[in-house]
Protein backbone atom coordinates (compact mmCIF):
# COMPACT_ATOMS: atom_id res chain seq x y z
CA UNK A 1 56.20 149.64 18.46
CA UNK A 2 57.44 147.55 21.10
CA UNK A 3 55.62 144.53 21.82
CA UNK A 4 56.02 141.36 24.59
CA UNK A 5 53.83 138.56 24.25
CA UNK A 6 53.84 135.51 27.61
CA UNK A 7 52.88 132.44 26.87
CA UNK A 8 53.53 129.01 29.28
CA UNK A 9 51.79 130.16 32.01
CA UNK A 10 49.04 128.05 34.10
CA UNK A 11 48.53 125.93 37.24
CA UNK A 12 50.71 123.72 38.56
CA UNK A 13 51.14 120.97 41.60
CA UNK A 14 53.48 122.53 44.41
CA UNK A 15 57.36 120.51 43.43
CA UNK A 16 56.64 121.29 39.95
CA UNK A 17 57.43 123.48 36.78
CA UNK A 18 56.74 125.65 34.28
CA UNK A 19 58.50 127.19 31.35
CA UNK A 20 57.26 131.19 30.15
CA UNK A 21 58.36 132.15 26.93
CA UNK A 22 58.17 136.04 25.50
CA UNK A 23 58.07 136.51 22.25
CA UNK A 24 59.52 140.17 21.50
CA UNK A 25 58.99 142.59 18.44
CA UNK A 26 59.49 146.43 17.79
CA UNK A 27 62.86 146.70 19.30
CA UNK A 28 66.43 145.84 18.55
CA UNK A 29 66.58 142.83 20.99
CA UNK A 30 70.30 141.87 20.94
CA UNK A 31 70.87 145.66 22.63
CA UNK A 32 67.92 145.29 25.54
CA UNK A 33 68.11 144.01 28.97
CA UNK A 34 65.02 141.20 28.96
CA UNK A 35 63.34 141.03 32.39
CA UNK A 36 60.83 138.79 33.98
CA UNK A 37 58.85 140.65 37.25
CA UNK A 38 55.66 139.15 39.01
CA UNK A 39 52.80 140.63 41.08
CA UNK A 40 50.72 138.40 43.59
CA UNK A 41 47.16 140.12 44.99
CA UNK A 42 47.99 142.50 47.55
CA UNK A 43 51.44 142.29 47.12
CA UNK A 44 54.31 144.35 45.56
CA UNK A 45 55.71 143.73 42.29
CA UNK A 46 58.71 141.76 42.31
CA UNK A 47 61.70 141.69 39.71
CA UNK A 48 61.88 138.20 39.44
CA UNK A 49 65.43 137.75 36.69
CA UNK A 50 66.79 139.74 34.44
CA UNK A 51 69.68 139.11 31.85
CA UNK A 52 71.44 141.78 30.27
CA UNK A 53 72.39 141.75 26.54
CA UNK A 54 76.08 140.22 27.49
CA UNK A 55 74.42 136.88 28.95
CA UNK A 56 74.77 138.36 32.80
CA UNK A 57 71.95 136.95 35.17
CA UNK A 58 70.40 138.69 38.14
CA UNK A 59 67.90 136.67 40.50
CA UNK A 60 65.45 137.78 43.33
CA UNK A 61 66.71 135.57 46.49
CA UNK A 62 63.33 134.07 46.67
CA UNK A 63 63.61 132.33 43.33
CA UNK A 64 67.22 131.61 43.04
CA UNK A 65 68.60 128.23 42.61
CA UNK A 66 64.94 127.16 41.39
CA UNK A 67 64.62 129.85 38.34
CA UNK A 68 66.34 130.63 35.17
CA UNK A 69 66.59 133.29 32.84
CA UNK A 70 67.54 132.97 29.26
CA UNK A 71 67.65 134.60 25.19
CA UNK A 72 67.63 133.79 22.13
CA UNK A 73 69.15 136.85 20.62
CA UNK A 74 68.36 135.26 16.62
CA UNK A 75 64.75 134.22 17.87
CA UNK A 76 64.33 137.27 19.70
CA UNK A 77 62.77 135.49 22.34
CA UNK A 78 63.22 135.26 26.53
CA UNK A 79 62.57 132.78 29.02
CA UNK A 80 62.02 131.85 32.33
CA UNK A 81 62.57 128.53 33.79
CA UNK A 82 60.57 127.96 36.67
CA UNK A 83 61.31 124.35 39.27
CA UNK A 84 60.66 123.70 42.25
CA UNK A 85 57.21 126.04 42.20
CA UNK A 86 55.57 126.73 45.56
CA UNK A 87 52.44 128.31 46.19
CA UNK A 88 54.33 131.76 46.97
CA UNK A 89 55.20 132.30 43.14
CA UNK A 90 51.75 131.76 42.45
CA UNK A 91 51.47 135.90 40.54
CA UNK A 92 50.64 137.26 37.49
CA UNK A 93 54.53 137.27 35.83
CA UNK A 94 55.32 139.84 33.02
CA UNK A 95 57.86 139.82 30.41
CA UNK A 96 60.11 143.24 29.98
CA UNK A 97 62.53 144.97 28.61
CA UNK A 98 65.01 147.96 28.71
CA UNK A 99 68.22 149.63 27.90
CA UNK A 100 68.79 149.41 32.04
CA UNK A 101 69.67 146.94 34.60
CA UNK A 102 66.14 147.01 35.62
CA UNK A 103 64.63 145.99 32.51
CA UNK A 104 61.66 147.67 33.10
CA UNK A 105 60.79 150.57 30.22
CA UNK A 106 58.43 148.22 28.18
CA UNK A 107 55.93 145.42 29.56
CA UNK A 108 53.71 142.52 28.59
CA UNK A 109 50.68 142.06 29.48
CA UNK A 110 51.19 139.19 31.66
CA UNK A 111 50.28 135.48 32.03
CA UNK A 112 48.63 133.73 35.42
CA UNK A 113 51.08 131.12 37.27
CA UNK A 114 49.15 129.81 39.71
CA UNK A 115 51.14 127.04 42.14
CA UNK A 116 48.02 124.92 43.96
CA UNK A 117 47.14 121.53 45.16
């Protein structure tokens, strides 16, 4: 079956960065869409990135220019590439994946980023 497994997350000064890795299984990868969303308390979930299978990037406005999305289509692995933090991405960010732009058919189980002094 399908299975997403985040790792990199933690806390982290306000200026700084983090990298999340997913490690993907089940699933021909190369063919998916690979997403990254996020989900703060009390707020609603956010797609964060997404690349397709091609390479093609898609960033929410709040994190663009300070995030980035990649593959490794022979490690079947996804990224996300996180400077600049600032206490609003503080969320709990999930890795996921699907056959449309949205990316969102299959999900992780998430990993804490936390952005604090």
């Amino acid at each position: 079956q399908v299975q997403l497994v985040e790792s990199g997350g933690g806390l982290v000064q306000p200026g700084g960065s983090l990298r999340l890795s997913c490690a993907a299984s089940g699933f021909i990868f190369s063919i998916y869409t690979m997403g990254w969303y996020r989900q703060a308390p009390g707020k609603q979930r956010e797609r964060v990135a997404v690349i397709t299978s091609h390479g093609t990037t898609n960033y929410a406005d709040s994190v663009k220019g300070r995030f980035t999305i990649s593959r490794d289509n022979a490690k079947n692995t996804a990224s996300l590439e996180m400077n600049s933090l600032k206490p609003e991405d503080t969320a709990v960010y999930y890795c996921t994946t699907g056959l449309t732009r949205e990316a969102d058919d299959y999900w992780g189980q998430g990993t804490q980023v936390t952005v604090s002094s």
